[in-house]
Every structure is written in structure tokens, then in C-alpha cells.
C-alpha atoms as a PDB file:
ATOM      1  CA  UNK A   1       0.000   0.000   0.000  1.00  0.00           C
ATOM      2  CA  UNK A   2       3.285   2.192   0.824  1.00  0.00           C
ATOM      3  CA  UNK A   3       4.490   1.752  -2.698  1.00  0.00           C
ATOM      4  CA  UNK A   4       0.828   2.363  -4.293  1.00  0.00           C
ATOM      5  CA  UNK A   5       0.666   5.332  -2.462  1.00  0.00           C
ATOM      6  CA  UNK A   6       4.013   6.740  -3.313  1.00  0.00           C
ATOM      7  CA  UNK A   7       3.289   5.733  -7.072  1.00  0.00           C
ATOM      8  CA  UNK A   8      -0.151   7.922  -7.040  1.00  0.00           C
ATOM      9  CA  UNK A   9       1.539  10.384  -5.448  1.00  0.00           C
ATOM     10  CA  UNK A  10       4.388  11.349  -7.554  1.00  0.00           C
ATOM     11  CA  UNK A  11       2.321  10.030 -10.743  1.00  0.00           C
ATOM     12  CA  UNK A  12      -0.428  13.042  -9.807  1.00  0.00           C
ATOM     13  CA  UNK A  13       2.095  15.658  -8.791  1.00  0.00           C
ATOM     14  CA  UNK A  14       3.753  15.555 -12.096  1.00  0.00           C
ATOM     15  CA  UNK A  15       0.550  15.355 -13.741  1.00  0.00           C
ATOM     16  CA  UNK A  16      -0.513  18.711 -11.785  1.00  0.00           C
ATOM     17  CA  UNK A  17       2.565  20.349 -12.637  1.00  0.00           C
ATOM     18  CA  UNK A  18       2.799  19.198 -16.517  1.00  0.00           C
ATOM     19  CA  UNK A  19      -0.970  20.291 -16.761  1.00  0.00           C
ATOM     20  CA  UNK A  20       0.116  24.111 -15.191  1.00  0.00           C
ATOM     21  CA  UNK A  21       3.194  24.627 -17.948  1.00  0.00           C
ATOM     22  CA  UNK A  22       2.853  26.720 -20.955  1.00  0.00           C
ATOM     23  CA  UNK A  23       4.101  25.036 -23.991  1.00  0.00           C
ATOM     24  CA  UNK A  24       4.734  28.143 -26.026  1.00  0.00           C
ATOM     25  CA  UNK A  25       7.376  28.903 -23.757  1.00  0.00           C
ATOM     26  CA  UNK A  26       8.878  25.422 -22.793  1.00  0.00           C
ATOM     27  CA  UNK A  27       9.574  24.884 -26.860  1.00  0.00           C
ATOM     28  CA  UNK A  28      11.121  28.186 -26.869  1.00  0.00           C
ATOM     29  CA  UNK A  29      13.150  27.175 -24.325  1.00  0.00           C
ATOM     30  CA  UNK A  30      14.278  23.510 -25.664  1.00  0.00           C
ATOM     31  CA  UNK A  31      14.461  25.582 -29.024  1.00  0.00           C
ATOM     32  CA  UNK A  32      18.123  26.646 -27.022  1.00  0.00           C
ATOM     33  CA  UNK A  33      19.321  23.497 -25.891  1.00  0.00           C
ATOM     34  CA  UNK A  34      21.902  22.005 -28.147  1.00  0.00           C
ATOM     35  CA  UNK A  35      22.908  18.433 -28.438  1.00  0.00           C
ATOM     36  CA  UNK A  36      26.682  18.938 -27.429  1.00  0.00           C
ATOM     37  CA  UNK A  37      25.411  21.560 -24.683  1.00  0.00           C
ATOM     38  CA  UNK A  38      23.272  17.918 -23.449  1.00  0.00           C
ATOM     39  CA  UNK A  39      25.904  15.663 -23.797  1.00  0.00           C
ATOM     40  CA  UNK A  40      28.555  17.567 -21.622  1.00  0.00           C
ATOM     41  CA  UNK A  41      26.175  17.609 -18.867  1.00  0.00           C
ATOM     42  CA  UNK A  42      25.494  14.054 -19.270  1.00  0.00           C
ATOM     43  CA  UNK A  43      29.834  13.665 -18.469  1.00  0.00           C
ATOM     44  CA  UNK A  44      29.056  16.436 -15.596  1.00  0.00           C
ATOM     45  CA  UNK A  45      26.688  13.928 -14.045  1.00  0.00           C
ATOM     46  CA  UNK A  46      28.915  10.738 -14.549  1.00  0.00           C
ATOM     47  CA  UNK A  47      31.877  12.589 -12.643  1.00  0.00           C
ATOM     48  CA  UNK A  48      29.781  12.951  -9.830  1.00  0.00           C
ATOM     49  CA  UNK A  49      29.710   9.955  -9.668  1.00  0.00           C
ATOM     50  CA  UNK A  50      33.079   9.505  -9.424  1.00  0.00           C
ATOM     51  CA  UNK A  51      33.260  12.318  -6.689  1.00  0.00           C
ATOM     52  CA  UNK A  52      30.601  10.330  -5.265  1.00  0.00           C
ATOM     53  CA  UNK A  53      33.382   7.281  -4.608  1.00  0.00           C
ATOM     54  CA  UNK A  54      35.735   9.077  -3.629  1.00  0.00           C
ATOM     55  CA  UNK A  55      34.007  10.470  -0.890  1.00  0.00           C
ATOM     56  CA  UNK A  56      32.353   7.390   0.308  1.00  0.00           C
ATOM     57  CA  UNK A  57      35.921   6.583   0.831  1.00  0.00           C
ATOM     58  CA  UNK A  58      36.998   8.879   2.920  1.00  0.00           C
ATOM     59  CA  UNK A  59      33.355   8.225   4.834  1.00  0.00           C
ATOM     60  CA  UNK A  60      34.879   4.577   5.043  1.00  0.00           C
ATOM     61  CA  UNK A  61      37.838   5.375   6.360  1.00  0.00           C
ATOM     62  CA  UNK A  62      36.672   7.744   9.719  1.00  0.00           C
ATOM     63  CA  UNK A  63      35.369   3.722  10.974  1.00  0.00           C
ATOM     64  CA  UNK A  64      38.708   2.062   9.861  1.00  0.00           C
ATOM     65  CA  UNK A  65      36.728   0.529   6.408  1.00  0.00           C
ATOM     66  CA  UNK A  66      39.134   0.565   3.633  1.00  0.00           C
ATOM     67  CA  UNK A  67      38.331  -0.929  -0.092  1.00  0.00           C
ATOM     68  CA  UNK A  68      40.164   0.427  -3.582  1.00  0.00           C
ATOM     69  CA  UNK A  69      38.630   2.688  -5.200  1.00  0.00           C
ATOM     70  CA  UNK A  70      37.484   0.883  -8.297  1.00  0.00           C
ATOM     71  CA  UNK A  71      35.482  -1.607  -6.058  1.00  0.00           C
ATOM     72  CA  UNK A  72      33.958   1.059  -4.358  1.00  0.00           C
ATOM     73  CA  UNK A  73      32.977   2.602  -7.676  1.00  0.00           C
ATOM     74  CA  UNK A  74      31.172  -0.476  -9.310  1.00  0.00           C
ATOM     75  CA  UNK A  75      29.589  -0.915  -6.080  1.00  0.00           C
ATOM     76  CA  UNK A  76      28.149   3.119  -6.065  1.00  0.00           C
ATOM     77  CA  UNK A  77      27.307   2.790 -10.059  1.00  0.00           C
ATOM     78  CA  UNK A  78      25.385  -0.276  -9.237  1.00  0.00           C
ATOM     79  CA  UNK A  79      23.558   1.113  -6.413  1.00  0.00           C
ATOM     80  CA  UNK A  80      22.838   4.403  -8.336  1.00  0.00           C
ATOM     81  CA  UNK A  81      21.338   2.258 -10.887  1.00  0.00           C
ATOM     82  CA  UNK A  82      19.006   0.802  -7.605  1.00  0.00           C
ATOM     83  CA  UNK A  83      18.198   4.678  -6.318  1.00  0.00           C
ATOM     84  CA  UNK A  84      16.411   5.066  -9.417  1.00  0.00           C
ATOM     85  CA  UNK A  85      15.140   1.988 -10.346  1.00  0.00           C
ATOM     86  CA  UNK A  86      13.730   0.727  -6.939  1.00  0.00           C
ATOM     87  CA  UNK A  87      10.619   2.601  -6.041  1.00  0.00           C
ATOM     88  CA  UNK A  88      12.467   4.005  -3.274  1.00  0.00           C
ATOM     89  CA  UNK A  89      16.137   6.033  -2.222  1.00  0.00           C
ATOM     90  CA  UNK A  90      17.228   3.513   0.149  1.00  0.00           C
ATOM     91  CA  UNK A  91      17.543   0.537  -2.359  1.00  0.00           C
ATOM     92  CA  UNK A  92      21.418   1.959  -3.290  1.00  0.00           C
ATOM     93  CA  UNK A  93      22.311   2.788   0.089  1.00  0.00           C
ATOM     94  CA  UNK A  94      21.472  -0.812   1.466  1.00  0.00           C
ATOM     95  CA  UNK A  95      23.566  -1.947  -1.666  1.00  0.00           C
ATOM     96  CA  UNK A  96      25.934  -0.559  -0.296  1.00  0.00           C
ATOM     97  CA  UNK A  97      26.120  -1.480   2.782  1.00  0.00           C
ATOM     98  CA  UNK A  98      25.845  -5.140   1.950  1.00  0.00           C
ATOM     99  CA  UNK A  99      28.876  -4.777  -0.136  1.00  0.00           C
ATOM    100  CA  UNK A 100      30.686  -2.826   2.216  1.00  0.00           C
ATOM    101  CA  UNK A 101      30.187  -4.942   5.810  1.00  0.00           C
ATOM    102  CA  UNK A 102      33.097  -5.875   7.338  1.00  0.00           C
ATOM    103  CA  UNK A 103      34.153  -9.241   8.769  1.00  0.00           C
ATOM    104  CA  UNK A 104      34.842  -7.671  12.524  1.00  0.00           C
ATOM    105  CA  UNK A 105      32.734  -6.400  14.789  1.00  0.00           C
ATOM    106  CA  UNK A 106      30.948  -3.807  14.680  1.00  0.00           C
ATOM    107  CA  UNK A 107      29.803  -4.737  11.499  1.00  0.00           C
ATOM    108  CA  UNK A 108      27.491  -1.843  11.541  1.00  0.00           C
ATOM    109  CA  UNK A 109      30.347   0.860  10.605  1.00  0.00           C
ATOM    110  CA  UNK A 110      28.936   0.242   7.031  1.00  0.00           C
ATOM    111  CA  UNK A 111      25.792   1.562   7.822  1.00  0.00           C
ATOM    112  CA  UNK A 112      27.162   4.507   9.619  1.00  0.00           C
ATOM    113  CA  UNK A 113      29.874   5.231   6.908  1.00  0.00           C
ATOM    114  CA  UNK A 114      27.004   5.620   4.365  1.00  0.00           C
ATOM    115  CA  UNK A 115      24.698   7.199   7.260  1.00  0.00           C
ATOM    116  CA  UNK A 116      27.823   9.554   7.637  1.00  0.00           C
ATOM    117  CA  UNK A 117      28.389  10.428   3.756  1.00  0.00           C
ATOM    118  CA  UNK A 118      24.838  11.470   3.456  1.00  0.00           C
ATOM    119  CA  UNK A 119      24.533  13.852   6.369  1.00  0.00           C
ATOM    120  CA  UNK A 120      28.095  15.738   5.154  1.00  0.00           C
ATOM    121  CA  UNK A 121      26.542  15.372   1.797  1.00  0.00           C
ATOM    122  CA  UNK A 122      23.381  17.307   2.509  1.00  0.00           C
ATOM    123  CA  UNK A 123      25.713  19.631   5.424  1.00  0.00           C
ATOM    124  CA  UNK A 124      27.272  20.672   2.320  1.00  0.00           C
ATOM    125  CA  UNK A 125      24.234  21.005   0.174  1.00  0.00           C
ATOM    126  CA  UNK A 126      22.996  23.920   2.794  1.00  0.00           C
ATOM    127  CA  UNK A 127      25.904  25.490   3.629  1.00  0.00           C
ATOM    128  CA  UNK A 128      26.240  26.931  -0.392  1.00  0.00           C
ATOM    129  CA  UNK A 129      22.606  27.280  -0.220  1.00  0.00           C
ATOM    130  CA  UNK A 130      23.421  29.550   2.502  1.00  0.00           C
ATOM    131  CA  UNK A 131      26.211  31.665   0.271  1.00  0.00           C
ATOM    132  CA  UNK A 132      23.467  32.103  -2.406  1.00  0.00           C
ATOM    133  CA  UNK A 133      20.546  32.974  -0.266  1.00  0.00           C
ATOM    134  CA  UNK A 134      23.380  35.871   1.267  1.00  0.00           C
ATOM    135  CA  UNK A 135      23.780  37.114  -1.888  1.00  0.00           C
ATOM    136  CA  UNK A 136      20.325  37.283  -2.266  1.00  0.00           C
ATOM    137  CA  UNK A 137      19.366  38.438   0.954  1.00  0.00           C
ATOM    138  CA  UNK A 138      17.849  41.710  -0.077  1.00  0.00           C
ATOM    139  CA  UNK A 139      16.186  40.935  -3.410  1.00  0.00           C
ATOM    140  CA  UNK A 140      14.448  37.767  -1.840  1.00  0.00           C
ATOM    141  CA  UNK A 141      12.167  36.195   0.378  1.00  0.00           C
ATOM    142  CA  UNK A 142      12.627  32.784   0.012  1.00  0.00           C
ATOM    143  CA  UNK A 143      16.629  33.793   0.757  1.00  0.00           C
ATOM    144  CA  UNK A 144      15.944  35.667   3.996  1.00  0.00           C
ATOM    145  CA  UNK A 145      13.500  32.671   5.110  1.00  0.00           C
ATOM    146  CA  UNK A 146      16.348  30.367   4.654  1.00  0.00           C
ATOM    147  CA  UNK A 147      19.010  32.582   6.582  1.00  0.00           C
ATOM    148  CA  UNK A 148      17.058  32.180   9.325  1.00  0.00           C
ATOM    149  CA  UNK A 149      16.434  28.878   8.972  1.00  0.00           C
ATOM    150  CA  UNK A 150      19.815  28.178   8.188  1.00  0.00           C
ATOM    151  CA  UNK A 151      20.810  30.220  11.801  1.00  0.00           C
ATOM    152  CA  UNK A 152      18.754  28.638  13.542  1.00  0.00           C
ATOM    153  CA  UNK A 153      19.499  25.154  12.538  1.00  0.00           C
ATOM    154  CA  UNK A 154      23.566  25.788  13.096  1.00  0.00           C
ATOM    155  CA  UNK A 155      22.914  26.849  16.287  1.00  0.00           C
ATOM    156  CA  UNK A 156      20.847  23.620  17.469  1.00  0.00           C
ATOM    157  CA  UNK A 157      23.790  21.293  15.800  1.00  0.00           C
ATOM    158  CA  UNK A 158      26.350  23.223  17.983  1.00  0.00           C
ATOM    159  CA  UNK A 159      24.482  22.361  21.244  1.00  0.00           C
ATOM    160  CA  UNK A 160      23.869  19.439  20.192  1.00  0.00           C
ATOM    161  CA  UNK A 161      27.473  18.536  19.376  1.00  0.00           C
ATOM    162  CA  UNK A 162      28.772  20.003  22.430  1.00  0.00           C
ATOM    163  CA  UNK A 163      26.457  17.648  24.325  1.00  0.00           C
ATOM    164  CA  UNK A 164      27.767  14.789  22.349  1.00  0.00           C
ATOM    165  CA  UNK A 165      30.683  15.400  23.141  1.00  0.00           C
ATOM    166  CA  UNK A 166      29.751  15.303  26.920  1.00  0.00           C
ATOM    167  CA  UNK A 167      28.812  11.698  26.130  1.00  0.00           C
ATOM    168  CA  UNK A 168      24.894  13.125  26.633  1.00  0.00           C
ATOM    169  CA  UNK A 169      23.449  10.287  24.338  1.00  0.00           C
ATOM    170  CA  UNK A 170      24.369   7.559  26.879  1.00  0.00           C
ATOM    171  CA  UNK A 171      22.455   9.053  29.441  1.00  0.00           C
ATOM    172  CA  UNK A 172      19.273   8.108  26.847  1.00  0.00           C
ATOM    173  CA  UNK A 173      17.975   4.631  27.740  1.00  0.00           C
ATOM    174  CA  UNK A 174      16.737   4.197  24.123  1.00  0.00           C
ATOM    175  CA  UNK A 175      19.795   4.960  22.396  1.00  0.00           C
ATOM    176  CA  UNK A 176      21.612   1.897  23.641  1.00  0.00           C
ATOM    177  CA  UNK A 177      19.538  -0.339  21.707  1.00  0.00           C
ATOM    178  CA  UNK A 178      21.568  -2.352  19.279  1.00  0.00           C
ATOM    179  CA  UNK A 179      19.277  -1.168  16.464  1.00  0.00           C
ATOM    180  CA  UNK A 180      20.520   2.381  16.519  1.00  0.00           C
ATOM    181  CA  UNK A 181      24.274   1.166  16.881  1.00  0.00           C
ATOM    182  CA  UNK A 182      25.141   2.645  13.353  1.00  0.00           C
ATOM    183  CA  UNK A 183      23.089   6.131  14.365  1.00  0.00           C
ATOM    184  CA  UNK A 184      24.857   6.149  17.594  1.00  0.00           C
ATOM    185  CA  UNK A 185      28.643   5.555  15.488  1.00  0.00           C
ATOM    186  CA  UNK A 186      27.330   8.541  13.460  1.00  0.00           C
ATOM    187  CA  UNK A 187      26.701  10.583  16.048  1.00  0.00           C
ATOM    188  CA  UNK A 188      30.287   9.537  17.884  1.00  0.00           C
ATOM    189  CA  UNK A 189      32.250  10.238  14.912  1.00  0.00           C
ATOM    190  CA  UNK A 190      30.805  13.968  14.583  1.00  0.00           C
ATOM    191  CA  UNK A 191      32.626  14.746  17.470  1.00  0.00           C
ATOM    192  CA  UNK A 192      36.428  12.906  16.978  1.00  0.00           C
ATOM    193  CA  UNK A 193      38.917  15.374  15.378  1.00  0.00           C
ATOM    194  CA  UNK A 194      40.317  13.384  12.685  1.00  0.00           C
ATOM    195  CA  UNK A 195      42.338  13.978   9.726  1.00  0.00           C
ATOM    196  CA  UNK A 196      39.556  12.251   7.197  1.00  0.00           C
ATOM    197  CA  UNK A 197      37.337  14.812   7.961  1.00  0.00           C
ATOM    198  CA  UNK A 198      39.110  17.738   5.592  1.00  0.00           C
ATOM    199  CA  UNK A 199      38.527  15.473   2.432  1.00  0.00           C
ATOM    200  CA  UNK A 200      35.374  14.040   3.164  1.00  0.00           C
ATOM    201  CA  UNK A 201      34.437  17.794   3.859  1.00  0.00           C
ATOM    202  CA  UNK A 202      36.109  18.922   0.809  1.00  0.00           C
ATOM    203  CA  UNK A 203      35.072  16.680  -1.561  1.00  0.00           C
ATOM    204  CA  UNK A 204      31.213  17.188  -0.643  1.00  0.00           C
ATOM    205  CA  UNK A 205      31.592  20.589  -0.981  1.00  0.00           C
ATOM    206  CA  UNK A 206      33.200  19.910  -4.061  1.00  0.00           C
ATOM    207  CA  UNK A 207      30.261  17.465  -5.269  1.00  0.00           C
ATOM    208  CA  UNK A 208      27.520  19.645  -4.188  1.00  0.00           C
ATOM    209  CA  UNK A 209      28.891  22.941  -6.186  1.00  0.00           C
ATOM    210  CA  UNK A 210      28.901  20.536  -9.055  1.00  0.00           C
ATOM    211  CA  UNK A 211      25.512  19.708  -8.780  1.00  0.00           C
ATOM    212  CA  UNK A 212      24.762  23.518  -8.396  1.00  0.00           C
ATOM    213  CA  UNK A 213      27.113  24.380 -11.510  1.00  0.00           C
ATOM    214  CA  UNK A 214      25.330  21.662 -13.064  1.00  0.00           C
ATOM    215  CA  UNK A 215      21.585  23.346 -12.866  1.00  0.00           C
ATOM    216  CA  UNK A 216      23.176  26.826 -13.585  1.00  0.00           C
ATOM    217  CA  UNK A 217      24.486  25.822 -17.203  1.00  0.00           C
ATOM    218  CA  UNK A 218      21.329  23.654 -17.900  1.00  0.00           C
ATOM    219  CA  UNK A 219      19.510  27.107 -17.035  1.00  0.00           C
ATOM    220  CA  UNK A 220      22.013  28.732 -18.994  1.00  0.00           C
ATOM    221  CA  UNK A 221      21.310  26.315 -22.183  1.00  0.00           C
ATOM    222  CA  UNK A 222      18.346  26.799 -22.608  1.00  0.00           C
ATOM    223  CA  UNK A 223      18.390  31.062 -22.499  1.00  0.00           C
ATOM    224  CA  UNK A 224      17.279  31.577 -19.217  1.00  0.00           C
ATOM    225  CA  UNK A 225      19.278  34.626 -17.511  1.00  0.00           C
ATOM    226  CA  UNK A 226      19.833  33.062 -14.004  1.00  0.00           C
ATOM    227  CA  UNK A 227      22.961  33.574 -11.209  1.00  0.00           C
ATOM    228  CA  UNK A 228      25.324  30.929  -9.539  1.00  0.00           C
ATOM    229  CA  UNK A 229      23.560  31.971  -6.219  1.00  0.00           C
ATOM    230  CA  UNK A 230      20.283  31.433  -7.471  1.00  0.00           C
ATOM    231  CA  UNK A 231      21.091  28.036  -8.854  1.00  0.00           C
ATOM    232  CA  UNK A 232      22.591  27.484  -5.272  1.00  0.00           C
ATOM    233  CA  UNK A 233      19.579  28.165  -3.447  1.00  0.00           C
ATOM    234  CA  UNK A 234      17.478  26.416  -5.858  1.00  0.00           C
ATOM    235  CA  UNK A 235      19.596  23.546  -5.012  1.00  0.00           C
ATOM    236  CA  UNK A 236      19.376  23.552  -2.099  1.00  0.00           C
ATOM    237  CA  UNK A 237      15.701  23.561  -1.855  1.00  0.00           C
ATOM    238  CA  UNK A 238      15.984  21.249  -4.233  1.00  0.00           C
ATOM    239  CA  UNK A 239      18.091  19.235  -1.930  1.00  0.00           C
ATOM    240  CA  UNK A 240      16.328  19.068   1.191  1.00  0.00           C
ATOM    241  CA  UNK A 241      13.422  17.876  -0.830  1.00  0.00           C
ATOM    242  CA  UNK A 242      14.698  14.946  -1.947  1.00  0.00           C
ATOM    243  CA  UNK A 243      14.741  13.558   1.928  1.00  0.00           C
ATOM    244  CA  UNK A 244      10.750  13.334   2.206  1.00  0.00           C
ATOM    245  CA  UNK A 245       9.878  10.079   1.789  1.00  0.00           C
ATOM    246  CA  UNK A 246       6.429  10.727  -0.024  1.00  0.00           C
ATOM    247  CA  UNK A 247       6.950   9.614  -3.527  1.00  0.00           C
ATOM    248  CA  UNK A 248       9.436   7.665  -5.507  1.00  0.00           C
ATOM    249  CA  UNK A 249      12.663   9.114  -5.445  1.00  0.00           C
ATOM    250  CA  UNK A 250      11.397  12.221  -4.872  1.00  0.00           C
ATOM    251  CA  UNK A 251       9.534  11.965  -8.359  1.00  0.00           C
ATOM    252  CA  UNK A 252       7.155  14.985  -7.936  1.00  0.00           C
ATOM    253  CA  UNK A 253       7.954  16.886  -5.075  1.00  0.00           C
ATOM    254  CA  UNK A 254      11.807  17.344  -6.227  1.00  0.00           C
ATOM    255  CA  UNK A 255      10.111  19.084  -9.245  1.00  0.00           C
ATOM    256  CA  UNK A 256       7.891  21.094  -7.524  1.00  0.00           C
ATOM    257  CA  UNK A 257      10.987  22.212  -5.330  1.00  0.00           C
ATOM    258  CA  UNK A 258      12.480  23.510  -8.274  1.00  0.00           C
ATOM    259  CA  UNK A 259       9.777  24.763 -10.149  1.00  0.00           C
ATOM    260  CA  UNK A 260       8.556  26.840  -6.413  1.00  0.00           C
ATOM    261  CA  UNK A 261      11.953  27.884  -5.635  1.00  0.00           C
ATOM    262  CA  UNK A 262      12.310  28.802  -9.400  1.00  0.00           C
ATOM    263  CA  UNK A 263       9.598  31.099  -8.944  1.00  0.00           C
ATOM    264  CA  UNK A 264      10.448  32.450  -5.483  1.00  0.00           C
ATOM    265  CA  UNK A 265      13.924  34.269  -7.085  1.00  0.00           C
ATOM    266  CA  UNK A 266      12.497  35.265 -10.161  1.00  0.00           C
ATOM    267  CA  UNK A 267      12.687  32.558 -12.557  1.00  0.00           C
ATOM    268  CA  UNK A 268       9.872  31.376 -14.737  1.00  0.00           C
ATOM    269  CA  UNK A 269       7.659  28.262 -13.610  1.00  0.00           C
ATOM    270  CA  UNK A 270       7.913  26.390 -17.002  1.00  0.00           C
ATOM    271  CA  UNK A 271      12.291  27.558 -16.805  1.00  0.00           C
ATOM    272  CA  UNK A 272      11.865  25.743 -13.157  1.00  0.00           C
ATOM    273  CA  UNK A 273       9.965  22.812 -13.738  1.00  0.00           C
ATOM    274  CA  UNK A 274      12.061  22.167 -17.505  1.00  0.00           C
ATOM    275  CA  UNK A 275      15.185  22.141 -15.718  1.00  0.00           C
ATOM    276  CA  UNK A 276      13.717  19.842 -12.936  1.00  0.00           C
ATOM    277  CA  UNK A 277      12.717  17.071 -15.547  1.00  0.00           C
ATOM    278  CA  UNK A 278      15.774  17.669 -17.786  1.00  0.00           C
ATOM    279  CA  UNK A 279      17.748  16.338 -15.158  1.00  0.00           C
ATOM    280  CA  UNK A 280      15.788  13.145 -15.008  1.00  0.00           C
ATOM    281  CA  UNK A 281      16.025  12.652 -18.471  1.00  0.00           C
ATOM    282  CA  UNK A 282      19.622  13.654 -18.230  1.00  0.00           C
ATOM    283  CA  UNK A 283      20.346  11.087 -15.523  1.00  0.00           C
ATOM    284  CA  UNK A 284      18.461   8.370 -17.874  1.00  0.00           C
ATOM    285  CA  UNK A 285      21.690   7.217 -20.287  1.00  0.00           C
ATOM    286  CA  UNK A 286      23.921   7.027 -16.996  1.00  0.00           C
ATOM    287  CA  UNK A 287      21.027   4.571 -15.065  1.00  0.00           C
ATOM    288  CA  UNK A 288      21.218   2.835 -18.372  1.00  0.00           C
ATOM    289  CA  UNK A 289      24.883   2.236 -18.458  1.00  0.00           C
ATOM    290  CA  UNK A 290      24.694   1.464 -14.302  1.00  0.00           C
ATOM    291  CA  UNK A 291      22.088  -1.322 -15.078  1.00  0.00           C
ATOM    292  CA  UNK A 292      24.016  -3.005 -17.856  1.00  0.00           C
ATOM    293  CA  UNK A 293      27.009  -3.109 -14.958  1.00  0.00           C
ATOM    294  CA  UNK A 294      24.917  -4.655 -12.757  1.00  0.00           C
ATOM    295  CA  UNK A 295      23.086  -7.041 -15.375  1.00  0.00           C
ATOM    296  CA  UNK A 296      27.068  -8.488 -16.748  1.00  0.00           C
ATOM    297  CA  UNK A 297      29.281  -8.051 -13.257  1.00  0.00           C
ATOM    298  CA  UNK A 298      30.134 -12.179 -12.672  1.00  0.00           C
ATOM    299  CA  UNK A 299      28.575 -13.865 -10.770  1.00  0.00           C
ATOM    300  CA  UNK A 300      31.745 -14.689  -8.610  1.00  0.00           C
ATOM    301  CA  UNK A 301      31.913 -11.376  -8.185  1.00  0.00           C
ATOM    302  CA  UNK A 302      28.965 -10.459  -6.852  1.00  0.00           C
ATOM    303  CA  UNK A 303      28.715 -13.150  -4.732  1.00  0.00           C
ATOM    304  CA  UNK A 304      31.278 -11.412  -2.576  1.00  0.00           C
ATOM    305  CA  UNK A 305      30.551  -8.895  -0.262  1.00  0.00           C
ATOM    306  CA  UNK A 306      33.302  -7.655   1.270  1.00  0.00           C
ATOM    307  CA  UNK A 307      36.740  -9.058  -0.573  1.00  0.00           C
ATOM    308  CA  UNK A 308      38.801  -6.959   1.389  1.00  0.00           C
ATOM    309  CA  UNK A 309      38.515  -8.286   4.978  1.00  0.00           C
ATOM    310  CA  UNK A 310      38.776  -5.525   8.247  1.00  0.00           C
END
């Protein structure tokens, strides 16, 4: 019934937003978008994934996990090709983990390695949201709404941090279940100073203006007069969407994320909502390529799990 519901929920919010475009002004728009101009964003998009390995890595390493690099990769592909294939975000990441468990104790580092990627990830995501909406602090609503929020939310992840760092979660009876071991390794490694931490840091921050560079030339390419700090906060919206577990992979609402932040710094609805789907489509040929991986890795191969023991 979950899945049913998500299904009827993306399938009408793209139907609602579809129905709302003008189509005069999405063909003038495509009517700008060349072939090469689509194809280097489609190699934008496939080094991110690379990025994405390499900082999964680094993730790795903060619990004492270490793989090569080209395992790690197949492994991401093929669970990228799961994100958007399963009707739901968490297919790739428990790919990953299954790949990725060690063969000591705690076995749950995998979990919080990938637990501990994502949370950088979207740390990342906000804090060059946060440079954008700056810049557009005085032109824009939606920026000075997400200042605040922004504040606010840095100031409740210091306290919260500094009471880590007091050991305050053990005094929780619930948090020493066994279930939430991988939250509670999360949670522990957010407050060890280790060296890890600058690339894991950089190369999120490195991934995540990527992605924002990425929606600035697509708005670019197809003649729509837009700045690096809107794209940022558009992102970022974008972003945060993408963790409400309503719809399929965020089929609907991500779009509507765009298309409302679009709107809320001065960019058309049918500019907003084209870029939105354009990245779908855009992601399509790499999902391809991932599935093919997946379809022809050996057997042998995939049979193993982990083939470098910790």
C-alpha cells in the first residue's frame, strides 16, 4: 500500500505540474538546448559519480573501512542504478552497505559510513545554499526565510554537538539499543577530530557545487538569464526535498521544489519545472549504463561482499 501510495503520489504531482506549464514557452526554451550543450552535462553527471566514490571513501575510512577505489565505484554505479530503479532512495544505500560490511565487529560501521556520507553530503548542500541565499538576501524572500532557517538550525547542531561530546546520548535509555548502533557511530564520529574529515568535507563541498554548476548551465542552455547563487539556493531547496519520503525518489515533489523555488527568485515556472525534468532525463543514459554493470558483473563477483577483509 506504501508503494501504491508513493506511485499515485508522484504520478499526480507531475501530472498537476505538466498540466500548469505553458508550452509556447517550454519549446522556446528547448528551441536553445543544443545536443553537445546535453551531452557535456550528461559527463558532468557521470563525474559525480566519481566524486561520489571518492568520498564514500573517505566516509569509510573515519570507521577504519578501507576498499580500492574501483570496487567502491562499481559498487556506487550499481547502487545508483538501484536509487532510481527501486521505487524508493534507500535501495542503493542498502547496496551498499551489503557490499561494504566488514568481517569484525561492529559490522554496523557500514551503515554509519554511508549514514555519515549522506549527512556531510546534505551539510554541504545547505551550507552553499546559505552563500546564495546571502547574496540574495535583499532581493528575496525565500533567501531571507532560509538565513534564518539556516541560523537557527547551526545553532541547534552546535548544542547538540557540544552535548555529544559530553557523552549526553548515553544518558538516553533508548539509544543503547543495538538497532541504533550505526546512528549512535554517526553521532560519535561527529565529534572525533580526525584527519579524514578535511577530504570528506572537501570533496562534498566539491560534489555539491557541481551539482549547483550543473543546474546553472542547464539554465544557462536553454536562455534563461539566471545567477550561480540562485542556482545554489534552488539547489538547495531542491536538496532538502529529496529527503521526504512521499513519492518515488522524490519523483514529484523534487520538481515542484524547483519549479517553487524557481519562482520564489524570479525565474519562470515552465524555466523551473524544464530544468527539474531535464535532469531526469539527463540522468536516464547514466542509469542505463549502471544497469548493464549490474546485469554483466560475474557472478563470482557479486557473490562477494566484502573481498577486502577488516
Amino acid at each position: 500500500m506504501k508503494r501504491v501510495l508513493r506511485i499515485v503520489i508522484s504520478s499526480g504531482l507531475l501530472v498537476f505540474l505538466i498540466a500548469r506549464m505553458d508550452w509556447a514557452a517550454v519549446g522556446e526554451h528547448l528551441g536553445h538546448l543544443e545536443p553537445w550543450t546535453a551531452a557535456l552535462l550528461v559527463s558532468a553527471l557521470a563525474l559525480q559519480l566519481a566524486l561520489s566514490s571518492w568520498k564514500w571513501s573517505w566516509a569509510l575510512r573515519i570507521y577504519e573501512l578501507h576498499f580500492p577505489y574501483t570496487f567502491l565505484s562499481r559498487v556506487l554505479i550499481i547502487g545508483f542504478f538501484l536509487n532510481n530503479f527501486l521505487p524508493t532512495s534507500i535501495g542503493g544505500d542498502a547496496y551498499r552497505v551489503y557490499r561494504t560490511v566488514p568481517t569484525t565487529p561492529p559490522k554496523s560501521r557500514a551503515v554509519s559510513a554511508v549514514l555519515l556520507e549522506r549527512l556531510v553530503g546534505i551539510t554541504a548542500l545547505a551550507a552553499l545554499g546559505f552563500l546564495g541565499a546571502l547574496t540574495l538576501f535583499d532581493t528575496s524572500r525565500l533567501a531571507r526565510a532560509y538565513v534564518l532557517v539556516f541560523l537557527i538550525g547551526a545553532v541547534i547542531a552546535v548544542a547538540l554537538l557540544k552535548w555529544l561530546t559530553r557523552s549526553g546520548w548515553r544518558t538516553v535509555g533508548w539509544m543503547r539499543s543495538p538497532w541504533l548502533a550505526p546512528i549512535k557511530d554517526t553521532l560519535h564520529a561527529l565529534t572525533q577530530p580526525r584527519m579524514e574529515w578535511l577530504p570528506l568535507i572537501a570533496i562534498s563541498l566539491l560534489f555539491q557545487a557541481q551539482a549547483i554548476i550543473i543546474m546553472y548551465e542547464l539554465f544557462l542552455a536553454l536562455n534563461v538569464h539566471v545567477t550561480v547563487a540562485q542556482s545554489a539556493l534552488i539547489a538547495a531547496a531542491a536538496g532538502f526535498a529529496t529527503v521526504i519520503p512521499l513519492s518515488i525518489n522524490g519523483l514529484g515533489i523534487v520538481e515542484a521544489s524547483i519549479a517553487g523555488a524557481g519562482l520564489a527568485v524570479g525565474i519562470s515556472y515552465e524555466a523551473g519545472l524544464l530544468v527539474a525534468l531535464l535532469i531526469r532525463i539527463l540522468v536516464m543514459p547514466l542509469t542505463l549504463a549502471a544497469g548493464l554493470l549490474y546485469a554483466f558483473e560475474p557472478v563470482r563477483v557479486r557473490a562477494i561482499t566484502n573481498p577486502f577483509p577488516q
